[in-house]
PDB file of N, CA and C in Angstrom:
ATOM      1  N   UNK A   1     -71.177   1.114  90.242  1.00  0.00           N
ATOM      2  CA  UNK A   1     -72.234   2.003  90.714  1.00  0.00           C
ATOM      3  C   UNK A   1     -73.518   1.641  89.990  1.00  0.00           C
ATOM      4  N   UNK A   2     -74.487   1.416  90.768  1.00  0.00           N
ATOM      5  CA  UNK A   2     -75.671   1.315  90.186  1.00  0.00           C
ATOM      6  C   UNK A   2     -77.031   2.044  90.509  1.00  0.00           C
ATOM      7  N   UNK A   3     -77.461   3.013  89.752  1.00  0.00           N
ATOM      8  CA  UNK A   3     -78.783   4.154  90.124  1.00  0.00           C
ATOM      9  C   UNK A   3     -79.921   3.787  89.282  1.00  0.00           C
ATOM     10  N   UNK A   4     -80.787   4.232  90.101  1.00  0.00           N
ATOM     11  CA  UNK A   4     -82.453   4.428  89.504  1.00  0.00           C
ATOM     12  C   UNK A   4     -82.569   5.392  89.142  1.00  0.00           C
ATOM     13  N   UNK A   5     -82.986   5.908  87.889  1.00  0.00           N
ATOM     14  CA  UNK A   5     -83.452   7.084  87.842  1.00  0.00           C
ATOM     15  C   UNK A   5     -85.071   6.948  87.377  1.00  0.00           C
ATOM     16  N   UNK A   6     -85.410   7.864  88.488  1.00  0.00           N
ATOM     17  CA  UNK A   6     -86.930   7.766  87.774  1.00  0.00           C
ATOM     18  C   UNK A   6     -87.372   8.987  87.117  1.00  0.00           C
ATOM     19  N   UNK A   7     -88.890   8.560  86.836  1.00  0.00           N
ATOM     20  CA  UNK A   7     -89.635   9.264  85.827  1.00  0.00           C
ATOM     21  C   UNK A   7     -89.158  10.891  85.357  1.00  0.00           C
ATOM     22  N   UNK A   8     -89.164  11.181  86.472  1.00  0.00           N
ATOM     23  CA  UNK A   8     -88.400  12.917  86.634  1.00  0.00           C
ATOM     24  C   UNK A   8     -87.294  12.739  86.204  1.00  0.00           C
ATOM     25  N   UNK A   9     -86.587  12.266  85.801  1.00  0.00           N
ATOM     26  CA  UNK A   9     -85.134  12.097  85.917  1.00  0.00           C
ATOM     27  C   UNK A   9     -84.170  12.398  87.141  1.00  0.00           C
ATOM     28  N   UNK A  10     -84.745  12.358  88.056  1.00  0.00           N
ATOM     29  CA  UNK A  10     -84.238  12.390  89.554  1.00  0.00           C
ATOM     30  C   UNK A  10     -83.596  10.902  90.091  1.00  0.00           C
ATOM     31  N   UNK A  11     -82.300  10.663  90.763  1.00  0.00           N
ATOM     32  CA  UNK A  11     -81.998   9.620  91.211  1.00  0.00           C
ATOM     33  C   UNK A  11     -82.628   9.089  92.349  1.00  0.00           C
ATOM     34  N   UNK A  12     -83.485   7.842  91.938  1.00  0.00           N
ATOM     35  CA  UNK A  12     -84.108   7.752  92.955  1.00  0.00           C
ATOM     36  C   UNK A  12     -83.552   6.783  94.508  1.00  0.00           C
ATOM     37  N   UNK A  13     -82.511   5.879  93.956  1.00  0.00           N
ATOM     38  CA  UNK A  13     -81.771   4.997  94.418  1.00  0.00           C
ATOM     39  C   UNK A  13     -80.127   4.814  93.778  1.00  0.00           C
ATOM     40  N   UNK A  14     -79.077   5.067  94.621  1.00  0.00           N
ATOM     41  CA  UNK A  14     -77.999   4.511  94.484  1.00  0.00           C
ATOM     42  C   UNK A  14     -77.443   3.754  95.088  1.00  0.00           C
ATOM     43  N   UNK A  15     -76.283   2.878  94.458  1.00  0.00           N
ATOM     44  CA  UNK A  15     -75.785   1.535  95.161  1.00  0.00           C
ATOM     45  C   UNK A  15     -74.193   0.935  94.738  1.00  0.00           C
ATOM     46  N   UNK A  16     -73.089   0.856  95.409  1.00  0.00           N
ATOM     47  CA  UNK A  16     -72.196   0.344  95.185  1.00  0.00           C
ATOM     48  C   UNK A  16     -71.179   1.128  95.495  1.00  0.00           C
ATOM     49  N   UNK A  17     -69.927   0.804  94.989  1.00  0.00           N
ATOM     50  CA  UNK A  17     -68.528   1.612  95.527  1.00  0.00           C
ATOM     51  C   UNK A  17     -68.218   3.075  95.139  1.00  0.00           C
ATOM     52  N   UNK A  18     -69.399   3.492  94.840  1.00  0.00           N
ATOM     53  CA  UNK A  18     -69.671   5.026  94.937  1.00  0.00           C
ATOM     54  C   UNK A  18     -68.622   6.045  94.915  1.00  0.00           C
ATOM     55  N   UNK A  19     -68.305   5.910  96.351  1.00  0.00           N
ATOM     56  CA  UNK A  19     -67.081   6.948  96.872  1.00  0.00           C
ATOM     57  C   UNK A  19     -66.049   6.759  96.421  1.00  0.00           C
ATOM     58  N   UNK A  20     -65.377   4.916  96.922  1.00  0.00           N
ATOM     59  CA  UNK A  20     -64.166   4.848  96.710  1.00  0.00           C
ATOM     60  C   UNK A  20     -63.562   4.412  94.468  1.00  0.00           C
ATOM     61  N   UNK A  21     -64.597   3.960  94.122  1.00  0.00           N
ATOM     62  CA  UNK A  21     -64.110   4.507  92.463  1.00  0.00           C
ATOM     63  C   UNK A  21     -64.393   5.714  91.970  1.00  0.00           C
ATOM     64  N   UNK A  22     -65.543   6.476  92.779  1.00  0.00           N
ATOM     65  CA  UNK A  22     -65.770   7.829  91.763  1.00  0.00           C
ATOM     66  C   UNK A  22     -65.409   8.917  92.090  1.00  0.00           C
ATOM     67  N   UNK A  23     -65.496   9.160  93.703  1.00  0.00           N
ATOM     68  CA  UNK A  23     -65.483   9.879  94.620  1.00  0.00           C
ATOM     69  C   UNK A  23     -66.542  10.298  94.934  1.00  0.00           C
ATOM     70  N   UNK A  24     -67.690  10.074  94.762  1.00  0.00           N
ATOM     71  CA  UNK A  24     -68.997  10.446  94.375  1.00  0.00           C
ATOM     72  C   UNK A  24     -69.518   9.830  95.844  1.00  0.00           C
ATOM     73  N   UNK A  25     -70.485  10.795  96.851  1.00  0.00           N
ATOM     74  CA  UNK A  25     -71.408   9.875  97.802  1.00  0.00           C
ATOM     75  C   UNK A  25     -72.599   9.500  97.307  1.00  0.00           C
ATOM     76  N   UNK A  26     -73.432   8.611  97.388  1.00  0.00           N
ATOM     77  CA  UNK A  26     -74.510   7.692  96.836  1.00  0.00           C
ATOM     78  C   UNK A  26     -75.728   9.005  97.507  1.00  0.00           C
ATOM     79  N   UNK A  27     -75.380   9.285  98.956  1.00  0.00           N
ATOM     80  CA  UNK A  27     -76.260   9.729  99.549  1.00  0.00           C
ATOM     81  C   UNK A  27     -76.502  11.282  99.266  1.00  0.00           C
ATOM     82  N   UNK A  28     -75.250  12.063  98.760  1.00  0.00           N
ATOM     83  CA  UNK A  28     -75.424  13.378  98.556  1.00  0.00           C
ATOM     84  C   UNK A  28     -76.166  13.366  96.726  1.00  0.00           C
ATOM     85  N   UNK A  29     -76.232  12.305  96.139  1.00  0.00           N
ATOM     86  CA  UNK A  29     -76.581  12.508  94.691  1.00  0.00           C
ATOM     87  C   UNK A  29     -78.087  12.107  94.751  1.00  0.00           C
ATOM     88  N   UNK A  30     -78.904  11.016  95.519  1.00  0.00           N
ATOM     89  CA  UNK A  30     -80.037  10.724  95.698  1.00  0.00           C
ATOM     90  C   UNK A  30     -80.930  11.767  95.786  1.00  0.00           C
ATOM     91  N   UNK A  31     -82.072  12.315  94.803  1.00  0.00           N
ATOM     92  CA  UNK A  31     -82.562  13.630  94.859  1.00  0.00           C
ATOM     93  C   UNK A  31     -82.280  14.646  93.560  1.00  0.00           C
ATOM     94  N   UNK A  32     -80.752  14.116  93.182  1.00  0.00           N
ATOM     95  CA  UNK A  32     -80.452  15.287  92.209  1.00  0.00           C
ATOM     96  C   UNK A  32     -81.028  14.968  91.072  1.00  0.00           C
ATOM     97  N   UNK A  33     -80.671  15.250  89.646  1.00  0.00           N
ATOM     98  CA  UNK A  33     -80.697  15.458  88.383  1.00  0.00           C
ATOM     99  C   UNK A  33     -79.692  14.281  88.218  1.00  0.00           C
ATOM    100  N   UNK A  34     -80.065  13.141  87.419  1.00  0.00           N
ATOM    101  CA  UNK A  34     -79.406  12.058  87.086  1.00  0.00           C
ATOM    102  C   UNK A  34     -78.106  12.474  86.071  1.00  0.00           C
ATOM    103  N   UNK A  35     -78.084  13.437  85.122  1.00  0.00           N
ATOM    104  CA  UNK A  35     -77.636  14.017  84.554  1.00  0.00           C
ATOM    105  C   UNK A  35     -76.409  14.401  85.159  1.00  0.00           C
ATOM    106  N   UNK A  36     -76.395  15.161  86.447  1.00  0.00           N
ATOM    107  CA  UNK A  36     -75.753  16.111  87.398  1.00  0.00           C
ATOM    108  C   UNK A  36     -74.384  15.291  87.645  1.00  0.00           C
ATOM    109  N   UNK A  37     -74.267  13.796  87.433  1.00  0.00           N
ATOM    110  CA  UNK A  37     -73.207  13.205  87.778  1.00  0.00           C
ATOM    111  C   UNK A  37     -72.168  13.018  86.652  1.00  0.00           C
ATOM    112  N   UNK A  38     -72.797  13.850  85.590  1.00  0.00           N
ATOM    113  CA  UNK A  38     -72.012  13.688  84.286  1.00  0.00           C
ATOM    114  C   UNK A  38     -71.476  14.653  83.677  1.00  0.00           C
ATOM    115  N   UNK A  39     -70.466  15.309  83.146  1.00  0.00           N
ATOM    116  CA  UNK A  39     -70.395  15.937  82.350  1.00  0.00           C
ATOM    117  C   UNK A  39     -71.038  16.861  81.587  1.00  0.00           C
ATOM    118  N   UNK A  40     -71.109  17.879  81.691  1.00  0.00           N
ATOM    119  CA  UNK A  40     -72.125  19.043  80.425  1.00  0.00           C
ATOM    120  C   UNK A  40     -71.383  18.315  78.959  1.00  0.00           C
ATOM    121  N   UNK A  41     -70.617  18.099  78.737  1.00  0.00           N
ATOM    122  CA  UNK A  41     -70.079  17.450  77.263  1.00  0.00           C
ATOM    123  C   UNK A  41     -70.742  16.545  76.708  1.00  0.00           C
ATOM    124  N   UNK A  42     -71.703  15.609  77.741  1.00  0.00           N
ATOM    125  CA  UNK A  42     -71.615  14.296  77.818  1.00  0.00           C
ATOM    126  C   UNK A  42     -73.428  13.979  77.704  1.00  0.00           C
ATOM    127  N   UNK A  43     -73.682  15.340  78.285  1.00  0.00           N
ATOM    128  CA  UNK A  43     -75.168  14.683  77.972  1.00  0.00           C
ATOM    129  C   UNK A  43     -75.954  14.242  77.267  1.00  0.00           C
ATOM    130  N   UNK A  44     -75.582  14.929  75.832  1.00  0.00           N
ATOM    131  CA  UNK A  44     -76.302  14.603  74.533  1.00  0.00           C
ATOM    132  C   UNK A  44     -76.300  13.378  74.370  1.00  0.00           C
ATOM    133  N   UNK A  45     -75.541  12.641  74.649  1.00  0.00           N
ATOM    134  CA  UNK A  45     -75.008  11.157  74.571  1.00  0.00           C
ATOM    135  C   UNK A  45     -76.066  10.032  75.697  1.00  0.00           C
ATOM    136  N   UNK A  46     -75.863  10.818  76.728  1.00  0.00           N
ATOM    137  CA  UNK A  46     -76.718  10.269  77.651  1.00  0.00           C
ATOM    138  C   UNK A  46     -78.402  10.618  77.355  1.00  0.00           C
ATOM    139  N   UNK A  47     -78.437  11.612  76.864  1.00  0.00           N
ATOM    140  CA  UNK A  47     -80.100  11.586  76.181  1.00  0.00           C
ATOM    141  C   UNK A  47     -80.315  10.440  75.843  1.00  0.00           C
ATOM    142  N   UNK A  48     -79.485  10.399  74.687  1.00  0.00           N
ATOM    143  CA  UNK A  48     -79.575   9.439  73.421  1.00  0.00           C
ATOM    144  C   UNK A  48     -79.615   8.118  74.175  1.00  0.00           C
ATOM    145  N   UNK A  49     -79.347   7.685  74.607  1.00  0.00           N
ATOM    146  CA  UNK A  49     -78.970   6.088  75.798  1.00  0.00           C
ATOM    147  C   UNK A  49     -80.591   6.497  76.512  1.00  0.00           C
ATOM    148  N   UNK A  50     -80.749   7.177  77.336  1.00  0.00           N
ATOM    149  CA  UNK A  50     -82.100   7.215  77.886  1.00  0.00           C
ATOM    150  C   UNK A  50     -83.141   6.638  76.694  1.00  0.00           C
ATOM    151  N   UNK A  51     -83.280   7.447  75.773  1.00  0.00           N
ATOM    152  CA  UNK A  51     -84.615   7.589  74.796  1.00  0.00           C
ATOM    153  C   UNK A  51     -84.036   5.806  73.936  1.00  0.00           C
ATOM    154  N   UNK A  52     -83.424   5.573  73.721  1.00  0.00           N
ATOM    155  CA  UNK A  52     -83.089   3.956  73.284  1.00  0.00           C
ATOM    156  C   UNK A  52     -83.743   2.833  74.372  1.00  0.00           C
ATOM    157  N   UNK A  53     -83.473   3.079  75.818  1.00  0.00           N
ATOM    158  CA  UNK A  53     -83.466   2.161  76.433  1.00  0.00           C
ATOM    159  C   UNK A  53     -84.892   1.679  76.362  1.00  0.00           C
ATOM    160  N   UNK A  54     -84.880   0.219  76.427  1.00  0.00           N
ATOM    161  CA  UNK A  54     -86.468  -0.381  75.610  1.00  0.00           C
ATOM    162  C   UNK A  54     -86.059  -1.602  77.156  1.00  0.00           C
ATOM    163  N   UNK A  55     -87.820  -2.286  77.483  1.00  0.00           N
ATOM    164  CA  UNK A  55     -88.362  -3.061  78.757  1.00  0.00           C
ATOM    165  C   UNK A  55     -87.083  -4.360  78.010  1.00  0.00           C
ATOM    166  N   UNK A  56     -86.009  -4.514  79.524  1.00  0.00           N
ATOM    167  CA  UNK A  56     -86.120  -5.702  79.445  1.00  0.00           C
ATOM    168  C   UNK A  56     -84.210  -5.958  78.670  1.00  0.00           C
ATOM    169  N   UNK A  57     -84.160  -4.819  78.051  1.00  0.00           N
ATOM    170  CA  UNK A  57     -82.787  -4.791  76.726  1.00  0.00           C
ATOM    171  C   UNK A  57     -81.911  -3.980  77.912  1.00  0.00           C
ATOM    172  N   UNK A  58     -81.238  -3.946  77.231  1.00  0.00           N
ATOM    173  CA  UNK A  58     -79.774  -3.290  77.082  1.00  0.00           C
ATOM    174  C   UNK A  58     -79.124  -2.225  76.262  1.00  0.00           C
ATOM    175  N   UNK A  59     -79.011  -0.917  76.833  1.00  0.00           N
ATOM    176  CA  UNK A  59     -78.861  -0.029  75.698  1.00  0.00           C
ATOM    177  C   UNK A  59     -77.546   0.701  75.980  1.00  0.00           C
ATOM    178  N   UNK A  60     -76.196   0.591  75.138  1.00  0.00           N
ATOM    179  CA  UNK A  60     -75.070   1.442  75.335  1.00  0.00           C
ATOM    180  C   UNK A  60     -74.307  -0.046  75.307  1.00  0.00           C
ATOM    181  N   UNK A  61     -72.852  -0.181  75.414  1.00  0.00           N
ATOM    182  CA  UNK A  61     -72.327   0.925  76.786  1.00  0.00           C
ATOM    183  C   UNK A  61     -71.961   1.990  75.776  1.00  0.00           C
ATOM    184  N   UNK A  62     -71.684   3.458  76.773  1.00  0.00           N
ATOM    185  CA  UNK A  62     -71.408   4.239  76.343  1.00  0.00           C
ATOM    186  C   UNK A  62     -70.481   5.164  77.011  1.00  0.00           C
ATOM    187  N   UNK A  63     -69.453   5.763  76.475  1.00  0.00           N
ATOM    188  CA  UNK A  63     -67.845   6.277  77.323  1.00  0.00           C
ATOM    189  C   UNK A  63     -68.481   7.738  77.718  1.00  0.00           C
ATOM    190  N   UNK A  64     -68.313   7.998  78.955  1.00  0.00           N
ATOM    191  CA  UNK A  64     -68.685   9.165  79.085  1.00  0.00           C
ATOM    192  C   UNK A  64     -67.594   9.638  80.746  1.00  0.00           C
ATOM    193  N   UNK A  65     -67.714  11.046  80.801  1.00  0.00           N
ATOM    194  CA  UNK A  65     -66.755  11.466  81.803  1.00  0.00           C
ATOM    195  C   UNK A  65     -67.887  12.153  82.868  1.00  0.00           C
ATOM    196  N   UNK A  66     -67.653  11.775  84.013  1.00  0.00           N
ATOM    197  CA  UNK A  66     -68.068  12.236  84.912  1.00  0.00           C
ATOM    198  C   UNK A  66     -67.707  13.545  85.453  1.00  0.00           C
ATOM    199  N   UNK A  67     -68.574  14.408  86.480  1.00  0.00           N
ATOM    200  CA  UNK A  67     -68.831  16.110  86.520  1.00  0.00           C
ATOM    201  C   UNK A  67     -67.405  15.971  87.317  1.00  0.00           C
ATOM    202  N   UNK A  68     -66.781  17.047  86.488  1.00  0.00           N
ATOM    203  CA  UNK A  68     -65.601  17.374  87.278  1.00  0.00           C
ATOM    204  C   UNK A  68     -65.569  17.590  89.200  1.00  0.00           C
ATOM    205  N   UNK A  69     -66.868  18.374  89.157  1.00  0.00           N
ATOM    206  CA  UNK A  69     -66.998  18.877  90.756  1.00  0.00           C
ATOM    207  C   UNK A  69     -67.283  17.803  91.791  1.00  0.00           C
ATOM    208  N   UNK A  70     -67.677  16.806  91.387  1.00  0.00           N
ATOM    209  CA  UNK A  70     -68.158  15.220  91.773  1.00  0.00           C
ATOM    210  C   UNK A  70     -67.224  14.491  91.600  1.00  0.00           C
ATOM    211  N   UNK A  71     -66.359  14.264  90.937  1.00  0.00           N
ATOM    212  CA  UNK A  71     -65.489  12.637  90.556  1.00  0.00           C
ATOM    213  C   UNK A  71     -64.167  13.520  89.694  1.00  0.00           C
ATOM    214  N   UNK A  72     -64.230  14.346  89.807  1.00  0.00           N
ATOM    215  CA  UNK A  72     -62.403  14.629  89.181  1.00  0.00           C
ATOM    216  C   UNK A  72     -62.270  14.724  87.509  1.00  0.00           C
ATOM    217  N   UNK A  73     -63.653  14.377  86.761  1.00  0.00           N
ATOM    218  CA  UNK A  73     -63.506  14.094  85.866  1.00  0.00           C
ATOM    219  C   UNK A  73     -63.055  12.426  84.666  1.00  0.00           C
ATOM    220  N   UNK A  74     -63.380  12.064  85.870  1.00  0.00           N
ATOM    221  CA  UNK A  74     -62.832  10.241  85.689  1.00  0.00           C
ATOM    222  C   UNK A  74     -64.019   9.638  84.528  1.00  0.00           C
ATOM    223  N   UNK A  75     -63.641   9.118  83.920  1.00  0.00           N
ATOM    224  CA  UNK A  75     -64.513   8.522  82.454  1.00  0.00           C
ATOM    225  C   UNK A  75     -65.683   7.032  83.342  1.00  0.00           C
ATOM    226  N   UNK A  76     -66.105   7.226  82.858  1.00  0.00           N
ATOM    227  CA  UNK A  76     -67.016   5.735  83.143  1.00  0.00           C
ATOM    228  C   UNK A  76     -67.727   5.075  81.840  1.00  0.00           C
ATOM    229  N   UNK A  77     -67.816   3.739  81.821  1.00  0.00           N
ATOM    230  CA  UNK A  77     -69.098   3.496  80.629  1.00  0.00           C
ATOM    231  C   UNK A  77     -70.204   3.031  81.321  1.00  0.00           C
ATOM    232  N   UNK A  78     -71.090   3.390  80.720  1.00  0.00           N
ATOM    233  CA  UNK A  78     -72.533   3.277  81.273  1.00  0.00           C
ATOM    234  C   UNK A  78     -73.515   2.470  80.098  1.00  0.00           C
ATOM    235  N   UNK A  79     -74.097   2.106  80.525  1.00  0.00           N
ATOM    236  CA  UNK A  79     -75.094   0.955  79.986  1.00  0.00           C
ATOM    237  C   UNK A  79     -76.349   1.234  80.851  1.00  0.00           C
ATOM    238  N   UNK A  80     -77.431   1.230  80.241  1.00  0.00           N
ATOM    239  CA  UNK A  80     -78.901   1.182  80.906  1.00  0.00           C
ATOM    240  C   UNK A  80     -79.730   0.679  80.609  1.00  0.00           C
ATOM    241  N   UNK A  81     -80.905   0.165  81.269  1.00  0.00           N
ATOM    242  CA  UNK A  81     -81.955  -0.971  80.682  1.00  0.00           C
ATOM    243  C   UNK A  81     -83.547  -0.319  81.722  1.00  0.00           C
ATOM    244  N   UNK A  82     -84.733  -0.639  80.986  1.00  0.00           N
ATOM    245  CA  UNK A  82     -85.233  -0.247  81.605  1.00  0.00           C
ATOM    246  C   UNK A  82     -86.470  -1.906  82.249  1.00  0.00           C
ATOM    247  N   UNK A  83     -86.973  -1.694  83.629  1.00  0.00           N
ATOM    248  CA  UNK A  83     -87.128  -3.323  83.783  1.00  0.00           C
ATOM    249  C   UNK A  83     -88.707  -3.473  83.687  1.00  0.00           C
ATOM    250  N   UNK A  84     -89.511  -4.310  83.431  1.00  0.00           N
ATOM    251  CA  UNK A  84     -91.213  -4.312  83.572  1.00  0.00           C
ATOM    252  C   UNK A  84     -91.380  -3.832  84.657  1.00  0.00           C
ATOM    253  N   UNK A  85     -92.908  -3.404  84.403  1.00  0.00           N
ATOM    254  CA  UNK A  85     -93.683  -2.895  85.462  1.00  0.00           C
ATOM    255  C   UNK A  85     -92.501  -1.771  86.493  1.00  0.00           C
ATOM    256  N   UNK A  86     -92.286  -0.917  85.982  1.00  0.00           N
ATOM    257  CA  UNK A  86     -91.059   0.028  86.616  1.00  0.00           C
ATOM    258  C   UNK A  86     -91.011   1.408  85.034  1.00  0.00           C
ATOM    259  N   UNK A  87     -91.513   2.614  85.932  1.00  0.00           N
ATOM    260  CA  UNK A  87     -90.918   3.855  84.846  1.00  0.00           C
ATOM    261  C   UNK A  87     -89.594   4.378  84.683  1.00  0.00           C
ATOM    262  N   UNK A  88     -89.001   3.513  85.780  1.00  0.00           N
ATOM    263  CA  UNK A  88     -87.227   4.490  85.889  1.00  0.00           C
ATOM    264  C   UNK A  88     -86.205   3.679  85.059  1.00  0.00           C
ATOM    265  N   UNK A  89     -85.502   4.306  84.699  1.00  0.00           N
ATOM    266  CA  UNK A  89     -84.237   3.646  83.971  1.00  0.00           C
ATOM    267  C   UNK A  89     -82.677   3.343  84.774  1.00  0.00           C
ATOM    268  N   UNK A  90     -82.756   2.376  84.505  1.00  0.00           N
ATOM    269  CA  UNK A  90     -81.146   1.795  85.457  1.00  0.00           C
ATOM    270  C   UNK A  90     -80.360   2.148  84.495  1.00  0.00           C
ATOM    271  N   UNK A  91     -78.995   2.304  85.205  1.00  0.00           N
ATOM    272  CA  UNK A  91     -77.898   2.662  84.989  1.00  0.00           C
ATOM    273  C   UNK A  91     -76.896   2.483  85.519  1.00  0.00           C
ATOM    274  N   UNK A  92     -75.712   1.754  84.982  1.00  0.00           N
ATOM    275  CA  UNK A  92     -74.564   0.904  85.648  1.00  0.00           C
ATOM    276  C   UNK A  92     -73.639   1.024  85.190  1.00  0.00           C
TER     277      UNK A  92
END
């Protein structure tokens, strides 16, 4: 799975096997709170990975469980980078 999140922290773009590894639709999360696909346990963690991610690097990976109501609770690691000339942060 791979998302944009931009400036707002809103997903601005999602992409990949979405449904069939997460259960997650690409199209019902586009709009939300980037956050929203994760865990309340989990966010502090995911702050922390946001505010690291520097133009160009690589920041994490990092083990985190996805929102029960979305994906069952299934773990993912996530890694994010943020790219030139672009305010949003990827996430994969």
């Amino acid at each position: 799975l791979f998302v944009e999140v931009g400036a707002d922290s809103k997903i601005v773009f999602a992409l990949g096997a979405a449904q069939s590894l997460t259960g997650i639709d690409t199209a019902a999360i586009t709009g939300s709170d980037w956050m929203s696909i994760f865990s309340k346990s989990d966010h502090n963690k995911l702050k922390g990975l946001k505010a690291k991610a520097r133009m160009g690097e690589r920041c994490g990976p990092v083990l985190v469980s996805l929102d029960e109501t979305l994906a069952d609770g299934r773990q993912a690691i996530v890694t994010g980078m943020r790219m030139p000339q672009s305010n949003s942060l990827y996430i994969t």
